[in-house]
Protein backbone atom coordinates (compact mmCIF):
# COMPACT_ATOMS: atom_id res chain seq x y z
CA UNK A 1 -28.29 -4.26 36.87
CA UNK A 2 -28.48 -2.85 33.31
CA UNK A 3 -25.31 -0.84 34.14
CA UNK A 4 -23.35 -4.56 34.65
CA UNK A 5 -25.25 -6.01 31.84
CA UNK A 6 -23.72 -3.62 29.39
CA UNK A 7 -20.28 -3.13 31.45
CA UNK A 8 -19.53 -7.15 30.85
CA UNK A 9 -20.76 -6.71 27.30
CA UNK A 10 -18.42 -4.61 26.38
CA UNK A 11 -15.75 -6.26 28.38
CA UNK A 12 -16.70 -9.46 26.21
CA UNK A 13 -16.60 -7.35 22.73
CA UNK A 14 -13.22 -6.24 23.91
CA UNK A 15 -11.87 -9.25 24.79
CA UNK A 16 -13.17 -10.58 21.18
CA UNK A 17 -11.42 -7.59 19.15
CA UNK A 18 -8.15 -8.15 21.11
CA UNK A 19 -8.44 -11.86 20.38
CA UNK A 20 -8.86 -11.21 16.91
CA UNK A 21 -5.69 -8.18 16.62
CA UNK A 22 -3.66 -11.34 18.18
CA UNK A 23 -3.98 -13.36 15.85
CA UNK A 24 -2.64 -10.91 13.09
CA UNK A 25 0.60 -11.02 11.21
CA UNK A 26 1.74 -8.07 9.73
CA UNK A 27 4.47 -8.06 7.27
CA UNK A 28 6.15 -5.09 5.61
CA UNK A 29 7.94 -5.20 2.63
CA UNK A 30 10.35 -2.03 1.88
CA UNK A 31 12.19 -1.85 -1.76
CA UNK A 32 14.60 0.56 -2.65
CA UNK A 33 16.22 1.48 -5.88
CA UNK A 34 18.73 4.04 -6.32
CA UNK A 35 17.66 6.18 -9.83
CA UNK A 36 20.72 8.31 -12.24
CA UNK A 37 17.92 11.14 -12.39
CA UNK A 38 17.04 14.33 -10.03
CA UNK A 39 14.58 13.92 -7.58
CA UNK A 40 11.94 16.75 -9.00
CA UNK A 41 12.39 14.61 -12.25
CA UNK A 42 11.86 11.38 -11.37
CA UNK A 43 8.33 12.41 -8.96
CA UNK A 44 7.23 14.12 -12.36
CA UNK A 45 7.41 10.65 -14.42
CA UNK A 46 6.24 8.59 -11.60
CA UNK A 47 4.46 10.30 -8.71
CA UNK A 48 0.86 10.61 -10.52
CA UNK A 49 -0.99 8.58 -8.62
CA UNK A 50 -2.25 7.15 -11.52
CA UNK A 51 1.26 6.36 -13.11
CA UNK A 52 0.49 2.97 -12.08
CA UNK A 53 -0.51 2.34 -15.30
CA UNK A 54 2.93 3.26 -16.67
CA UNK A 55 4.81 1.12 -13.80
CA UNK A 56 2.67 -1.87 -13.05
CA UNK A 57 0.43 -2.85 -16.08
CA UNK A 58 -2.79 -2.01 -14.39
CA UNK A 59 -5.46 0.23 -15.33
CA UNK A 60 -6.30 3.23 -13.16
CA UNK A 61 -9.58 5.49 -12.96
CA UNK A 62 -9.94 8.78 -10.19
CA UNK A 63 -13.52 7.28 -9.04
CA UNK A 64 -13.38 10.46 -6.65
CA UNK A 65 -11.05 13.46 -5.52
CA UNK A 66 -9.10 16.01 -6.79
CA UNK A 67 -6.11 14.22 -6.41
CA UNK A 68 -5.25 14.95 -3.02
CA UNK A 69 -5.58 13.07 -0.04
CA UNK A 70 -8.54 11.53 0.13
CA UNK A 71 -8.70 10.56 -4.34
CA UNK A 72 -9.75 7.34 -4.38
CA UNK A 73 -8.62 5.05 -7.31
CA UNK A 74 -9.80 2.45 -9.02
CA UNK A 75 -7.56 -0.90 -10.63
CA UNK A 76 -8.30 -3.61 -12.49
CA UNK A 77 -11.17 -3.51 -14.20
CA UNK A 78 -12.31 -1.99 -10.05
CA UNK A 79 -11.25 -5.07 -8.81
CA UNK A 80 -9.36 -3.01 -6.37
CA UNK A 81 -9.52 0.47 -4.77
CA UNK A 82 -7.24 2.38 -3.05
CA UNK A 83 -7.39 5.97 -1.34
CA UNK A 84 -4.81 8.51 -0.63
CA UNK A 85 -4.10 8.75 2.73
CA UNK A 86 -1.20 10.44 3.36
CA UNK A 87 0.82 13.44 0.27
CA UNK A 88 4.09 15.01 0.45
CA UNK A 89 5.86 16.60 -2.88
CA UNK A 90 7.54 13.95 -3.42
CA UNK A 91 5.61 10.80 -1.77
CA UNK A 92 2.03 9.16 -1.19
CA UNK A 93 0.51 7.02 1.12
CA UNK A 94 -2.11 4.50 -0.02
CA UNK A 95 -4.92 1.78 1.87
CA UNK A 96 -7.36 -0.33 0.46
CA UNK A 97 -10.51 -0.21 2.47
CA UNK A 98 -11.86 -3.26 4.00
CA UNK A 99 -14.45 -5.27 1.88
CA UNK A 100 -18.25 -5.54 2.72
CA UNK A 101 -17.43 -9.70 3.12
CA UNK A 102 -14.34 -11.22 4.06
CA UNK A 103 -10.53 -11.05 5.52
CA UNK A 104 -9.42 -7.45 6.07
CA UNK A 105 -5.97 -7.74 5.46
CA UNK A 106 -5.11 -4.22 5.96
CA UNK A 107 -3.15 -3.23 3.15
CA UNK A 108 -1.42 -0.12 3.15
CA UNK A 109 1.26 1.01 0.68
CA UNK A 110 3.53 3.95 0.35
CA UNK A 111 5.71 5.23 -2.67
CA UNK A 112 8.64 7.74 -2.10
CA UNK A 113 11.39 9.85 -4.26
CA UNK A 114 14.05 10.73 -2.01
CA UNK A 115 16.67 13.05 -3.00
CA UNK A 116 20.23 11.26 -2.70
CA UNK A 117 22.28 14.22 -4.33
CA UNK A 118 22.12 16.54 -7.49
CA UNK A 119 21.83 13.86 -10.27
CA UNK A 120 20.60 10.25 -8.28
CA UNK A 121 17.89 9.66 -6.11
CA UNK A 122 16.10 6.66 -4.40
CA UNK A 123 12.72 5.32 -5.02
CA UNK A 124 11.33 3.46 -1.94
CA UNK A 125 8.01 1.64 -1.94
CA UNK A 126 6.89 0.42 0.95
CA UNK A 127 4.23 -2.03 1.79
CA UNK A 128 2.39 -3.66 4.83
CA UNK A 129 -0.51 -6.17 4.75
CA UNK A 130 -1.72 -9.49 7.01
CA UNK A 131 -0.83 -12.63 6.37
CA UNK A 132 -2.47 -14.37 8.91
CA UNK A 133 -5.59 -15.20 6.67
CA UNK A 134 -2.95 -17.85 4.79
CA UNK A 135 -3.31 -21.61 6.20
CA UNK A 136 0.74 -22.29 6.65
CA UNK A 137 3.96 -20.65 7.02
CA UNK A 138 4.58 -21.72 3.04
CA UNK A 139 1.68 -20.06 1.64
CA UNK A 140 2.41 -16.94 3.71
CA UNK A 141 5.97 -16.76 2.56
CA UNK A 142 4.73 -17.77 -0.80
CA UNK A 143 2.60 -14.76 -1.42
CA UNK A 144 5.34 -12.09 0.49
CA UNK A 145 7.89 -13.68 -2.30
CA UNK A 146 4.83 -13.15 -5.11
CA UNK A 147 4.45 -9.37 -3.99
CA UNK A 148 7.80 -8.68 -3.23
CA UNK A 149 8.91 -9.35 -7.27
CA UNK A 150 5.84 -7.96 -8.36
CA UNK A 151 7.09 -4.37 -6.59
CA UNK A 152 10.52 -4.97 -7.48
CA UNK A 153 9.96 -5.60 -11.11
CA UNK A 154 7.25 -2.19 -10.71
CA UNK A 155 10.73 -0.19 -9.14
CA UNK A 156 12.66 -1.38 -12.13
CA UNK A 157 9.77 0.10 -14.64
CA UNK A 158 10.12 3.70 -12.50
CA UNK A 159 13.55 3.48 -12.76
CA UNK A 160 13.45 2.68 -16.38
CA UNK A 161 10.90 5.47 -17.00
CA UNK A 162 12.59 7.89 -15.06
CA UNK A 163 15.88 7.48 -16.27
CA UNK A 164 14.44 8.18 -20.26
């Protein structure tokens, strides 16, 4: 009896976690801009993972790490924190954990330097997050319009800084 108690437990857990993954809405947001600089260059100005200062006017502290995967960072004032998931030469994967309270929107970003030939290369930032935390389809698109300027304007900065 103990056996079935448990067994339709779980069953009722599971059935609760996949109403919840459901209800989700990813969106991903990829940006590319092509950069008149060589690929080893450009990672050099931009790939710190605490250039961020440089390219999107937020403050950045190493709260832990070495600066390999598994560094975590610290933004605004440590509003936010982000780890490092995932390191190539030339790229880095980023999440920001879920909170102790609230929506987990499960926000995970990645910035590359791809080579394109000798003297250009391509900057791509990618990002995916939730939306389904948003009331309407007009706040949703509202906020993916709000991040998607706020990482093209950060592009142009690399760009900009990598082109000096």
């Amino acid at each position: 009896m103990k056996i079935l108690s448990v067994g339709l437990a779980a069953a009722g857990l599971l059935s609760a976690v996949s109403s919840v993954r459901a209800q989700s809405e990813y969106v991903t947001i990829q940006l590319e801009i092509d950069v008149n600089a060589p690929v080893r260059l450009v990672w050099e100005k931009i790939g710190d993972y605490c250039a961020i200062t440089e390219w999107l006017d937020v403050d950045c502290e190493i709260i832990s790490g070495d600066g390999g995967i598994g560094t975590v960072r610290s933004l605004a004032g440590g509003r936010i924190t982000e780890v490092l998931v995932a390191q190539t030469d030339r790229s880095y994967g980023y999440a920001q954990p879920a909170s102790q309270s609230g929506f987990y929107n499960f926000y995970h970003g990645n910035l590359e330097a791809r080579y394109v030939n000798q003297a250009v290369s391509q900057l791509v930032y990618t990002l995916i997050y939730d939306v389904s935390n948003f009331s309407d389809r007009a706040a949703k698109d509202a906020d993916i319009a709000q991040r998607r300027r706020l990482l093209d304007a950060a592009l142009g900065r690399m760009k900009a800084l990598a082109e000096e």
